[in-house]
N, C-alpha and C. Protein backbone atom coordinates (compact mmCIF):
# COMPACT_ATOMS: atom_id res chain seq x y z
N UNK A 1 -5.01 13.95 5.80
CA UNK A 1 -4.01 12.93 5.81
C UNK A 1 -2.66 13.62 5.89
N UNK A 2 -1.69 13.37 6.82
CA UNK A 2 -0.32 13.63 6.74
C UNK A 2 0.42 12.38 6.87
N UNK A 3 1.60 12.79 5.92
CA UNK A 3 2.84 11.32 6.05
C UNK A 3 3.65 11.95 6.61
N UNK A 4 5.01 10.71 7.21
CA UNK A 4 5.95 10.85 7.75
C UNK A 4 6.20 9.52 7.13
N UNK A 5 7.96 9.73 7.30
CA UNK A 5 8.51 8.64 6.67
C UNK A 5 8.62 7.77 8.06
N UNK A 6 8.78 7.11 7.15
CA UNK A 6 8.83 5.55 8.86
C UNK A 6 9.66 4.35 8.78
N UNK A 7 9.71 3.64 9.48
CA UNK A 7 10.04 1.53 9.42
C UNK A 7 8.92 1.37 10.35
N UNK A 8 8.83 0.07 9.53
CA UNK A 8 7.36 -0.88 10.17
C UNK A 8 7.91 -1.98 11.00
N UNK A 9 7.43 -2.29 11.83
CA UNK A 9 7.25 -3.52 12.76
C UNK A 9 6.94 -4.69 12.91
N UNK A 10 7.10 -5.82 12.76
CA UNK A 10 6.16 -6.81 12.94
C UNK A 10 5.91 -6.87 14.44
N UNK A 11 4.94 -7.38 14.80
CA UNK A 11 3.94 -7.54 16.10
C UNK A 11 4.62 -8.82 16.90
N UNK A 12 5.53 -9.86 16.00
CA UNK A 12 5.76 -10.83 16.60
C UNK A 12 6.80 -10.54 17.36
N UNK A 13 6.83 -12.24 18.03
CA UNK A 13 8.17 -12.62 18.58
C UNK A 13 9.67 -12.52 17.73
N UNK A 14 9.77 -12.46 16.88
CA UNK A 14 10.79 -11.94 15.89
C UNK A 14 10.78 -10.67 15.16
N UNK A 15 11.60 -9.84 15.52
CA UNK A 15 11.30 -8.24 15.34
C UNK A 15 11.89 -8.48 13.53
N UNK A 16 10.96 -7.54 12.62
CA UNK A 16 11.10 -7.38 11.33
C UNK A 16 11.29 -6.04 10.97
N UNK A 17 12.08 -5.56 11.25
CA UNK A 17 11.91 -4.22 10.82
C UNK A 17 12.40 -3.93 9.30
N UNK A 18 11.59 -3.17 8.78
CA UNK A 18 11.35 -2.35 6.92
C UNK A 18 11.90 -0.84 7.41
N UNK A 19 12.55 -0.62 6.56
CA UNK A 19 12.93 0.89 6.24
C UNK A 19 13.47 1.12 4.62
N UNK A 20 12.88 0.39 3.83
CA UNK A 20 13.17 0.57 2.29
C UNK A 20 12.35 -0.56 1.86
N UNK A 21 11.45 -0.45 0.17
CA UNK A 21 10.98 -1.07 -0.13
C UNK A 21 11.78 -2.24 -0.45
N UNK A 22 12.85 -2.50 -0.78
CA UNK A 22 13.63 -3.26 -0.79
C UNK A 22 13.61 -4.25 0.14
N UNK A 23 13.64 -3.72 1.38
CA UNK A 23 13.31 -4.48 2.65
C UNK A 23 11.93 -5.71 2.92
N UNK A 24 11.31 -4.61 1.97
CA UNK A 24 9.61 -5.16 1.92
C UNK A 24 9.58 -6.20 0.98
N UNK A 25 10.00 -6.24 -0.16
CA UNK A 25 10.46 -7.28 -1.28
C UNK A 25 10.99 -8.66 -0.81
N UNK A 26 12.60 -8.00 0.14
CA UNK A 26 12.95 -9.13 0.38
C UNK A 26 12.44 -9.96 1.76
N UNK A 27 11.55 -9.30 2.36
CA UNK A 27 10.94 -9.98 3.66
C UNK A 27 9.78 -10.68 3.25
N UNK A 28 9.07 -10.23 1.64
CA UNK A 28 8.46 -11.13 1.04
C UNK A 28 8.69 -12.22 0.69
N UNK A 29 9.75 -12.79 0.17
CA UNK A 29 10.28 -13.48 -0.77
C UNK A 29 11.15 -14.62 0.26
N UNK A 30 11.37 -13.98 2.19
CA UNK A 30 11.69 -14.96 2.45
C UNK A 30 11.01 -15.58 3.58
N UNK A 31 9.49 -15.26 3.23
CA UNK A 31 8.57 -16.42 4.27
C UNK A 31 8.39 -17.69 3.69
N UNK A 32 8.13 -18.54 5.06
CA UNK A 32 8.15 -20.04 4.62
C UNK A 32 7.19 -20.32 3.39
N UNK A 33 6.12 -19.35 3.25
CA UNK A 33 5.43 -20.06 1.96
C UNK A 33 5.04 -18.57 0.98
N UNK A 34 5.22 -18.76 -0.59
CA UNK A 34 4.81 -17.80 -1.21
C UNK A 34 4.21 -16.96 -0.74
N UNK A 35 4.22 -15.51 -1.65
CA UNK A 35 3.20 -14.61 -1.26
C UNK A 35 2.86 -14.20 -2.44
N UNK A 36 1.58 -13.66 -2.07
CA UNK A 36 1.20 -12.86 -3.39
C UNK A 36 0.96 -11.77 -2.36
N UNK A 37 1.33 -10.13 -3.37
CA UNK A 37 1.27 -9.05 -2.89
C UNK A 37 -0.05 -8.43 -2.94
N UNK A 38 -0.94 -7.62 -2.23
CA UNK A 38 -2.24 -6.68 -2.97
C UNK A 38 -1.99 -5.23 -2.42
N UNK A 39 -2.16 -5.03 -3.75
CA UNK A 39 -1.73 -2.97 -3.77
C UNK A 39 -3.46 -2.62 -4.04
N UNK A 40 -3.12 -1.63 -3.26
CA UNK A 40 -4.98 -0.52 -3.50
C UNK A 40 -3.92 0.86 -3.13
N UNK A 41 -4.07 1.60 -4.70
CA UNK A 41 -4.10 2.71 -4.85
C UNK A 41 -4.67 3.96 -4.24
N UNK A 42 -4.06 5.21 -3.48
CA UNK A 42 -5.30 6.07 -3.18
C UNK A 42 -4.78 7.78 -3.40
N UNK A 43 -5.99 8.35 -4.02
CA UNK A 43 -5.11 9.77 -4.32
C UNK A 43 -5.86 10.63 -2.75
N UNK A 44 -5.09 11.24 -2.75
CA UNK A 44 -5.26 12.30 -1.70
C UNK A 44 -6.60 13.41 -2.55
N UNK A 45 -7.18 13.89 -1.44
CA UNK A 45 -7.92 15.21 -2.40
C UNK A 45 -9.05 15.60 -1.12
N UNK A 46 -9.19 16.77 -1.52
CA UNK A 46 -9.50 17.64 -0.69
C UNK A 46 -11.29 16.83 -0.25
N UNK A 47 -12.05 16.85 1.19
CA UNK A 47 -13.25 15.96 1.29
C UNK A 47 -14.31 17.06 0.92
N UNK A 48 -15.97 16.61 0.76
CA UNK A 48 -16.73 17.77 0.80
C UNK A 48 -17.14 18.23 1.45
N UNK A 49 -17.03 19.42 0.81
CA UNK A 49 -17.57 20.78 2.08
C UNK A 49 -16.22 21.05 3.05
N UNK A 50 -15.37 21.12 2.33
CA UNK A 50 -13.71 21.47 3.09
C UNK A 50 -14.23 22.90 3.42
N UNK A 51 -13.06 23.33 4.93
CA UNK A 51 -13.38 24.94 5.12
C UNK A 51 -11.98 25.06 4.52
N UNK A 52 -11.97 26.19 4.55
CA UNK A 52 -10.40 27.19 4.43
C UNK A 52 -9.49 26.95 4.96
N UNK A 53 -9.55 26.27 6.55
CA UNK A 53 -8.16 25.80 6.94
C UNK A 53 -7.63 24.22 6.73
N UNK A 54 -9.00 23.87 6.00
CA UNK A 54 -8.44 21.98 5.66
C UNK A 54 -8.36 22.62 4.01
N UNK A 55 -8.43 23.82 3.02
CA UNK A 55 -8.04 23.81 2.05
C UNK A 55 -6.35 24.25 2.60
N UNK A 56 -6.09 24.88 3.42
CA UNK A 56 -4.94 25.67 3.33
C UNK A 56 -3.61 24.44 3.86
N UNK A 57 -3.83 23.62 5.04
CA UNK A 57 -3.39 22.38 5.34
C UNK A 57 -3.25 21.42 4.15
N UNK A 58 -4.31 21.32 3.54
CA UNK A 58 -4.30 20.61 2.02
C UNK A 58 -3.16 20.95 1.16
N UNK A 59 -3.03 22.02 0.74
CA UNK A 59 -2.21 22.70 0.43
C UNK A 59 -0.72 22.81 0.44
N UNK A 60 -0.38 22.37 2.12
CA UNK A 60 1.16 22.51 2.74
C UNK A 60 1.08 20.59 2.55
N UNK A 61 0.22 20.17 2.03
CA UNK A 61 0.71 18.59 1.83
C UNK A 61 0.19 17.52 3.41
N UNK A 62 -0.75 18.30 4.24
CA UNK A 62 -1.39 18.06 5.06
C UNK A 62 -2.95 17.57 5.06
N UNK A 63 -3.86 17.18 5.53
CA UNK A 63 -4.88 16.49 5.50
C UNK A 63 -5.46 15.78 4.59
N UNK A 64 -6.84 15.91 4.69
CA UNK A 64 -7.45 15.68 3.05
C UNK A 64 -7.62 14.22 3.55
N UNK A 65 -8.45 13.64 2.59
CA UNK A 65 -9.17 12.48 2.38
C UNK A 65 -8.81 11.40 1.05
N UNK A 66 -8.47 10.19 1.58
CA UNK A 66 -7.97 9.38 0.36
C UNK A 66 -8.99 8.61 -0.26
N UNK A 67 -8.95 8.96 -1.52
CA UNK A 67 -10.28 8.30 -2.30
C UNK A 67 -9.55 6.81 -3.28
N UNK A 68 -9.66 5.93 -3.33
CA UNK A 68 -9.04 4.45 -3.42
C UNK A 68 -9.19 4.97 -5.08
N UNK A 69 -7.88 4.32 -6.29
CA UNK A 69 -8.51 5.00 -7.50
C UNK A 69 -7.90 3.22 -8.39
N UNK A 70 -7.05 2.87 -7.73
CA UNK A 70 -6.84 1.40 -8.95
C UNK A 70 -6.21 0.16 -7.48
N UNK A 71 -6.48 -1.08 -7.86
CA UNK A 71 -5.84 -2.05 -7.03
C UNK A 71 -5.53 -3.21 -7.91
N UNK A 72 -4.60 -3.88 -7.42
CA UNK A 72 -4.27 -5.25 -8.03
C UNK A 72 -2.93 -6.35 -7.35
N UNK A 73 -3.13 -6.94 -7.95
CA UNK A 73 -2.38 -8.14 -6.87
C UNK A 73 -1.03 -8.67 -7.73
N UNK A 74 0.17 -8.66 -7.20
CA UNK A 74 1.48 -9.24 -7.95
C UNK A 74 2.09 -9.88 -6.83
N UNK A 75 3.02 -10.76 -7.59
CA UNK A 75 3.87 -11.72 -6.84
C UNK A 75 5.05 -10.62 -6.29
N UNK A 76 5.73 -10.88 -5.59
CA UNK A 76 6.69 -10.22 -5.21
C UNK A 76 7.68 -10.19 -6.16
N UNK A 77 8.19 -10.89 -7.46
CA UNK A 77 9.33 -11.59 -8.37
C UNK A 77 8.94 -10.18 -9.39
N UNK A 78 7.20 -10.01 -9.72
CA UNK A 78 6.64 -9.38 -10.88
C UNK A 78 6.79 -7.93 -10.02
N UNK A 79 7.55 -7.11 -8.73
CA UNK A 79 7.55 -5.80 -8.48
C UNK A 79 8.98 -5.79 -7.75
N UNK A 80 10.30 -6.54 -7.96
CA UNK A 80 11.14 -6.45 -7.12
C UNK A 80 11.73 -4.51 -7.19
N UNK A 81 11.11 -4.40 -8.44
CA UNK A 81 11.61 -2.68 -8.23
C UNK A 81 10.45 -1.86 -8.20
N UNK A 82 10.42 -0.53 -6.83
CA UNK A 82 9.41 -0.08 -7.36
C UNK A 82 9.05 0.83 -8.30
N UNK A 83 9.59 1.34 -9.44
CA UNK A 83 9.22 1.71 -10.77
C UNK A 83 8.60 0.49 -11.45
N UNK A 84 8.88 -0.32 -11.55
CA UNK A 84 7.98 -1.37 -11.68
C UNK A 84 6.59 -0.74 -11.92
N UNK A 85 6.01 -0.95 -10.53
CA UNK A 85 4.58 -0.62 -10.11
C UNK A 85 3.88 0.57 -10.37
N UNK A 86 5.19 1.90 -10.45
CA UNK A 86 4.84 3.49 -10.86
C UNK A 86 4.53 2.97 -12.39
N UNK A 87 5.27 2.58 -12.92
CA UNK A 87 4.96 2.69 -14.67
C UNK A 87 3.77 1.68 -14.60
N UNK A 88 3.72 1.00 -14.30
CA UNK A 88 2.28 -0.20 -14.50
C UNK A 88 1.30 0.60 -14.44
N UNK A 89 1.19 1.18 -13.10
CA UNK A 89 -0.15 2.06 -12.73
C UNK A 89 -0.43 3.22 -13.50
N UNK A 90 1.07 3.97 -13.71
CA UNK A 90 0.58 4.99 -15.00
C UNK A 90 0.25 4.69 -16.31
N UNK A 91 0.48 3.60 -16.61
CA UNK A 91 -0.24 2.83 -17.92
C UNK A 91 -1.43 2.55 -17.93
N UNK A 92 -2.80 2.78 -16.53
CA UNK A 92 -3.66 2.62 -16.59
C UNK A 92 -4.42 4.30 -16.64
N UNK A 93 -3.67 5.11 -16.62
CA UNK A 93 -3.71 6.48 -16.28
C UNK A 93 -4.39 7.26 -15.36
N UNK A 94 -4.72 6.10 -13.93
CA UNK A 94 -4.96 6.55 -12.62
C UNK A 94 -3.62 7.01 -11.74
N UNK A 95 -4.65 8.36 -11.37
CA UNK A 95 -3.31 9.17 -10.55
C UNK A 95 -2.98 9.02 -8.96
N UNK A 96 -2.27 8.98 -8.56
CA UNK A 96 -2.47 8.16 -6.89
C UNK A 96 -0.92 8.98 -6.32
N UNK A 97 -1.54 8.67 -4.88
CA UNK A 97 -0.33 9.49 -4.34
C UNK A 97 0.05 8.64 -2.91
N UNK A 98 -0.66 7.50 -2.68
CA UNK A 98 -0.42 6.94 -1.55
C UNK A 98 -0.50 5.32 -1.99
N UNK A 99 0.73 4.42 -1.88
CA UNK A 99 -0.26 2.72 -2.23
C UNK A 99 0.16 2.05 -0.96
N UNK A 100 -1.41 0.66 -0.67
CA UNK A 100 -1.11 0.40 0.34
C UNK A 100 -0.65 -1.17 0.15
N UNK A 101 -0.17 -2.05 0.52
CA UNK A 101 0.04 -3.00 0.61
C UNK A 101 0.08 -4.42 1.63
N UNK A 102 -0.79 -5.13 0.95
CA UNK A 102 -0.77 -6.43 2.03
C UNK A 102 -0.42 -7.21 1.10
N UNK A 103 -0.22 -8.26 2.04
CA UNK A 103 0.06 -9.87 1.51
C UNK A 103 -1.08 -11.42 1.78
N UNK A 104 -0.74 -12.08 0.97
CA UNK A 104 -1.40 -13.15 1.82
C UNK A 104 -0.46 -14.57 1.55
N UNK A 105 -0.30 -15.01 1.67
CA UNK A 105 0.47 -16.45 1.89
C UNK A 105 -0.20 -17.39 1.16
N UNK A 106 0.74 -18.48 0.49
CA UNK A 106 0.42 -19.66 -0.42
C UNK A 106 0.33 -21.08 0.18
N UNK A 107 0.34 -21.78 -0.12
CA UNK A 107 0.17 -23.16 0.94
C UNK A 107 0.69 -23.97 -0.15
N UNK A 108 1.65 -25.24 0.77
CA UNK A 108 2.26 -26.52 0.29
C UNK A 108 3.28 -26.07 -0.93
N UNK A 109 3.97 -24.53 -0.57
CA UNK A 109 5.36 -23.98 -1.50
C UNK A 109 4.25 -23.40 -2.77
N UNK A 110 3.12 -23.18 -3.33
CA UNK A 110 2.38 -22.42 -4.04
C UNK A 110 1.56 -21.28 -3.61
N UNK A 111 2.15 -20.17 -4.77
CA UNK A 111 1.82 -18.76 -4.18
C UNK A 111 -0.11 -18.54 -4.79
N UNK A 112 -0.55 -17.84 -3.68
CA UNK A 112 -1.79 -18.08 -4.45
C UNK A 112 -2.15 -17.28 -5.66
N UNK A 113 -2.85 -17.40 -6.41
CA UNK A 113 -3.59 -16.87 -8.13
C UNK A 113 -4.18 -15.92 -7.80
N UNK A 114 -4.01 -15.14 -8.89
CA UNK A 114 -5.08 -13.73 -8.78
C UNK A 114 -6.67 -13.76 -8.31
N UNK A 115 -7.03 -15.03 -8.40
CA UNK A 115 -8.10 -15.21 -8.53
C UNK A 115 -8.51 -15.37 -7.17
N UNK A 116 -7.67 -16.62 -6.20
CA UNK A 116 -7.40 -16.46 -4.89
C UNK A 116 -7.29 -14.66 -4.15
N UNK A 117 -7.01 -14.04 -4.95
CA UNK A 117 -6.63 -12.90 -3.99
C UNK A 117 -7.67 -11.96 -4.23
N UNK A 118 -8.93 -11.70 -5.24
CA UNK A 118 -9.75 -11.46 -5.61
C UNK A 118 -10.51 -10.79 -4.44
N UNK A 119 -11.00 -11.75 -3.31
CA UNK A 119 -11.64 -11.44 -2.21
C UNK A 119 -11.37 -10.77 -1.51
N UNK A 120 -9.57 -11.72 -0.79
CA UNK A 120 -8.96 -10.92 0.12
C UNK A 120 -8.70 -9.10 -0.53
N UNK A 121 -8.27 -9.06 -1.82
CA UNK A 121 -8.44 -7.45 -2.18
C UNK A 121 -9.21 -6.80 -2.35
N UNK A 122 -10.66 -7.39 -2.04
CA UNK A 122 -11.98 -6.33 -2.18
C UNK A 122 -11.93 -6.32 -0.62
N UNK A 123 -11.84 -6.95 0.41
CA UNK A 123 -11.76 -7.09 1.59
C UNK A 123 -10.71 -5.63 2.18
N UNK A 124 -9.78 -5.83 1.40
CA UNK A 124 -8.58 -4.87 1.73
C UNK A 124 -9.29 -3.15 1.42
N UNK A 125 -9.50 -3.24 0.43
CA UNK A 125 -10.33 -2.16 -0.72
C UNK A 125 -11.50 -1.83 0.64
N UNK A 126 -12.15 -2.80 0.95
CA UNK A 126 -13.71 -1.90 2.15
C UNK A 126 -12.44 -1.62 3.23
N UNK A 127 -11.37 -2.03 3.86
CA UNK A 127 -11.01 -1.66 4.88
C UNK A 127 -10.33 -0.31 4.66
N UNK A 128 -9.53 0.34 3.50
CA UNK A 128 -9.08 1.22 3.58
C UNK A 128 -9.97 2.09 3.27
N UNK A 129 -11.39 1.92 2.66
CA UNK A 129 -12.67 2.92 2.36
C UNK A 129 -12.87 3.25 3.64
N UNK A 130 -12.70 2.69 4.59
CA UNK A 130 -13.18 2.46 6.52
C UNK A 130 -12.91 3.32 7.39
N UNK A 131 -11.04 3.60 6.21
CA UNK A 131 -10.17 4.15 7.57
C UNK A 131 -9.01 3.04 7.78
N UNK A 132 -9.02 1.83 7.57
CA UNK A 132 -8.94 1.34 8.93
C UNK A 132 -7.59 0.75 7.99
N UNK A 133 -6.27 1.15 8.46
CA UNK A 133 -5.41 1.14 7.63
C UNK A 133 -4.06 0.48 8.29
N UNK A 134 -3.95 0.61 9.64
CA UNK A 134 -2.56 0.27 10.00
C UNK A 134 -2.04 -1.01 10.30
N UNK A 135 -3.04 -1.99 9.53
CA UNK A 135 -2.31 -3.24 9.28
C UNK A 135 -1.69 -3.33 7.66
N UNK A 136 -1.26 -2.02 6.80
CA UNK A 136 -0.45 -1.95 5.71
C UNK A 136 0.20 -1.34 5.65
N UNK A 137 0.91 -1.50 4.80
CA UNK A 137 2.45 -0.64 4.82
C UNK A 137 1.90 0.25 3.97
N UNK A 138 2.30 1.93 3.80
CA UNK A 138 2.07 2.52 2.64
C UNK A 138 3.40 2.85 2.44
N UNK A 139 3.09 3.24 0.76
CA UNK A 139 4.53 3.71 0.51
C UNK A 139 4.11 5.05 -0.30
N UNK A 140 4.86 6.49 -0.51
CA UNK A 140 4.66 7.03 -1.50
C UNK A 140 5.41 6.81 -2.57
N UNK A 141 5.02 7.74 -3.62
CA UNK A 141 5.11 7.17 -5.26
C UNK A 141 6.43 6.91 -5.55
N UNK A 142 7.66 7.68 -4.11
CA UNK A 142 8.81 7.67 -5.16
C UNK A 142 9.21 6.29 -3.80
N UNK A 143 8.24 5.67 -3.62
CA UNK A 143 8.93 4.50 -2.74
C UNK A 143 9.32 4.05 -1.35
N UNK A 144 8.99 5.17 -0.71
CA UNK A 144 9.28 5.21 0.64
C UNK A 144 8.10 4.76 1.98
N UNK A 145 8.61 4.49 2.34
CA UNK A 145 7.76 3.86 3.62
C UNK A 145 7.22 4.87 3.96
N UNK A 146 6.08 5.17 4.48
CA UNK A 146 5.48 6.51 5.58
C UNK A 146 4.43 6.18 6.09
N UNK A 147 4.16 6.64 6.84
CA UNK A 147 2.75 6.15 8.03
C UNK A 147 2.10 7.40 7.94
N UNK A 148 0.95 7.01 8.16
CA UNK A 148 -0.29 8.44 7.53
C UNK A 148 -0.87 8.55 9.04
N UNK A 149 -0.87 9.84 9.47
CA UNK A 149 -1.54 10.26 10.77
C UNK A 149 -3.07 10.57 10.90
C-alpha cells in the first residue's frame, strides 16, 4: 500500500471537490437529506510470506497489506473534528493507520440509526477485505485525504 495526499471528486454533474476533512464534514452536512457516516479502520502490516524487498518498501512507508482492525458509524454533528474520531478509536485501543469512509443518506429529513447502517457497514467491511476501495475517501490519522495506490 502507498499514499499520496489527494482531493476527491464526485462523478456527477456537479463537481465536489474535498481537499480537507473539513470539506468532507461540510459536504456532509449539506446534502438534501441526513447522513450517517461509516468508518472501517485499517492498519497497514507487512502480508505472509513477505520477501525482503516488500519488507524493505514496507519500511520506507510503502506497500504492505491492510488488515481492517475497528468500524463504526457517526453522524457527521458527532465527528465535525477529526480528533474527535483519533481519541474515540484510541479509547478502544485498536491501532490503525488508514480510515475509510462512506456515507449513506436518510429519508423524509431523518438521518438513518446505527442500526440502519449495520448492514450497509458489514457490506463496506467485505468490500475493503476485497480490495475494492475507491468508492471511499481515506484519510490518514492526522486527517488528510490520500488515495492508496
Amino acid at each position: 500500500m502507498a499514499c499520496q495526499h489527494t482531493t476527491h471528486q464526485s462523478h456527477t454533474d456537479h463537481q465536489l471537490v474535498l481537499t480537507s476533512y473539513q470539506d468532507f464534514i461540510n459536504a456532509a452536512q449539506s446534502q438534501p437529506e441526513p447522513q450517517r457516516l461509516l468508518w472501517v479502520f485499517a492498519k497497514a502490516e507487512l502480508p505472509n510470506g513477505y520477501t525482503d524487498s516488500q519488507l524493505a518498501l514496507f519500511q520506507q512507508g510503502h506497500g504492505g497489506a491492510l488488515d481492517t482492525v475497528l468500524c463504526v458509524d457517526k453522524l457527521p454533528e458527532e465527528v465535525i473534528d477529526f480528533n474527535t474520531i483519533v481519541e474515540e478509536s484510541a479509547a478502544t485501543g485498536a491501532q490503525w493507520d488508514i480510515a475509510f469512509v462512506g456515507s449513506m443518506a436518510g429519508r423524509a429529513g431523518i438521518a438513518p440509526n446505527s442500526d440502519e447502517a449495520e448492514q450497509p457497514l458489514r457490506m463496506m467491511l467485505k468490500q475493503i477485505q476485497a480490495g475494492i476501495i475507491a468508492d471511499f475517501l481515506t484519510f490518514d490519522r492526522q486527517g488528510q485525504l490520500v488515495k492508496l495506490l
